[in-house]
C-alpha atoms as a PDB file:
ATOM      1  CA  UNK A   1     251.291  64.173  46.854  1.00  0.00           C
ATOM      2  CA  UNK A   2     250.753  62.439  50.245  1.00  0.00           C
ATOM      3  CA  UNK A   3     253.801  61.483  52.309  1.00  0.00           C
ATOM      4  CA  UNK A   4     253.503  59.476  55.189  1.00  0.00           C
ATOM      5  CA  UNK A   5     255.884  60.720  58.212  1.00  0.00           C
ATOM      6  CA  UNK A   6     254.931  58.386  60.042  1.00  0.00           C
ATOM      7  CA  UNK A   7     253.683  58.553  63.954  1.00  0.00           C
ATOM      8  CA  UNK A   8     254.151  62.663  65.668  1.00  0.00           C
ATOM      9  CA  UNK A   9     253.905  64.614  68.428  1.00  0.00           C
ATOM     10  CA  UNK A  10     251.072  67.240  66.967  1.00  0.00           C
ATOM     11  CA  UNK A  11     250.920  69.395  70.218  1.00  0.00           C
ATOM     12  CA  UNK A  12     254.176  70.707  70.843  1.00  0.00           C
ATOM     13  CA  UNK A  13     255.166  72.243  74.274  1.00  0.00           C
ATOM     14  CA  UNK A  14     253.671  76.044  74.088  1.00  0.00           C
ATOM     15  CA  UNK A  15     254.397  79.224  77.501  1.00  0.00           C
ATOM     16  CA  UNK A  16     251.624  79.298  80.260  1.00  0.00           C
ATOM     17  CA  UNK A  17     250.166  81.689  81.292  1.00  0.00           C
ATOM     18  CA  UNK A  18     249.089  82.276  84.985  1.00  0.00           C
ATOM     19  CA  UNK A  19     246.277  84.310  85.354  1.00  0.00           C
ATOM     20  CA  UNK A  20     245.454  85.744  88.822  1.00  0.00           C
ATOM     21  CA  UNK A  21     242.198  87.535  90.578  1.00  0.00           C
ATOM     22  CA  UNK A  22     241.399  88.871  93.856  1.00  0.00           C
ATOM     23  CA  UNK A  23     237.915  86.936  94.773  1.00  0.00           C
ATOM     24  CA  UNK A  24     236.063  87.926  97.974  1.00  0.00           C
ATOM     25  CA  UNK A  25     239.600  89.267  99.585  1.00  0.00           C
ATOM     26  CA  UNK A  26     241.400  85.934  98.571  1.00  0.00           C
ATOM     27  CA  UNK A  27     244.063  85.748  95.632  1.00  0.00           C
ATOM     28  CA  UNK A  28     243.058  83.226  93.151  1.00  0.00           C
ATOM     29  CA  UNK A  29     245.183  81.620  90.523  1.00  0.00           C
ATOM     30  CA  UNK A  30     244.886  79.725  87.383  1.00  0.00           C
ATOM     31  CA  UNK A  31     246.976  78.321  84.118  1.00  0.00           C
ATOM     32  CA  UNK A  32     245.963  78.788  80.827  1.00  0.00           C
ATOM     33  CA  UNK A  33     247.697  77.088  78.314  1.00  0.00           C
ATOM     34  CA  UNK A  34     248.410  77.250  74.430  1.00  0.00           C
ATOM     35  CA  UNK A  35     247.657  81.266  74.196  1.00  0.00           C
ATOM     36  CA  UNK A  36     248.373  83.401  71.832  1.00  0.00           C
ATOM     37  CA  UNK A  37     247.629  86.242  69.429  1.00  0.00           C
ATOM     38  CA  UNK A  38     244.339  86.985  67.815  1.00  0.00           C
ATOM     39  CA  UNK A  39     245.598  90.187  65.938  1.00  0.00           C
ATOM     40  CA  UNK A  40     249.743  91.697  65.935  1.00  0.00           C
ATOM     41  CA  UNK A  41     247.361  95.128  65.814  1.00  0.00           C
ATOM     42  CA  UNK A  42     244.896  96.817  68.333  1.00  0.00           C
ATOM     43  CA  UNK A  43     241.502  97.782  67.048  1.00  0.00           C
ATOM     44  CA  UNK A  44     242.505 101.641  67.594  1.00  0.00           C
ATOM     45  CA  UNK A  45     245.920 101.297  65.783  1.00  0.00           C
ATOM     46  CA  UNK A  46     245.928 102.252  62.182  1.00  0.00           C
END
């Protein structure tokens, strides 16, 4: 059964992350937005 809700916001504020690297002696930031988990595990973890 379709329901029409009408007009929505479909991307929803989401944390950013700020990423940062040393490059040739200089600091060197960057955002990265809508991140998140590939996997609540880690490849080693049983």
């Amino acid at each position: 059964m379709k329901k029409n809700i009408g007009a929505a916001l479909a991307l929803y504020p989401s944390p950013v992350l700020v990423v940062g690297a040393m490059v040739d002696g200089k600091p060197n930031w960057t955002l990265v937005a809508h991140a998140g988990y590939a996997s609540m595990h880690l490849p080693f973890e049983k």
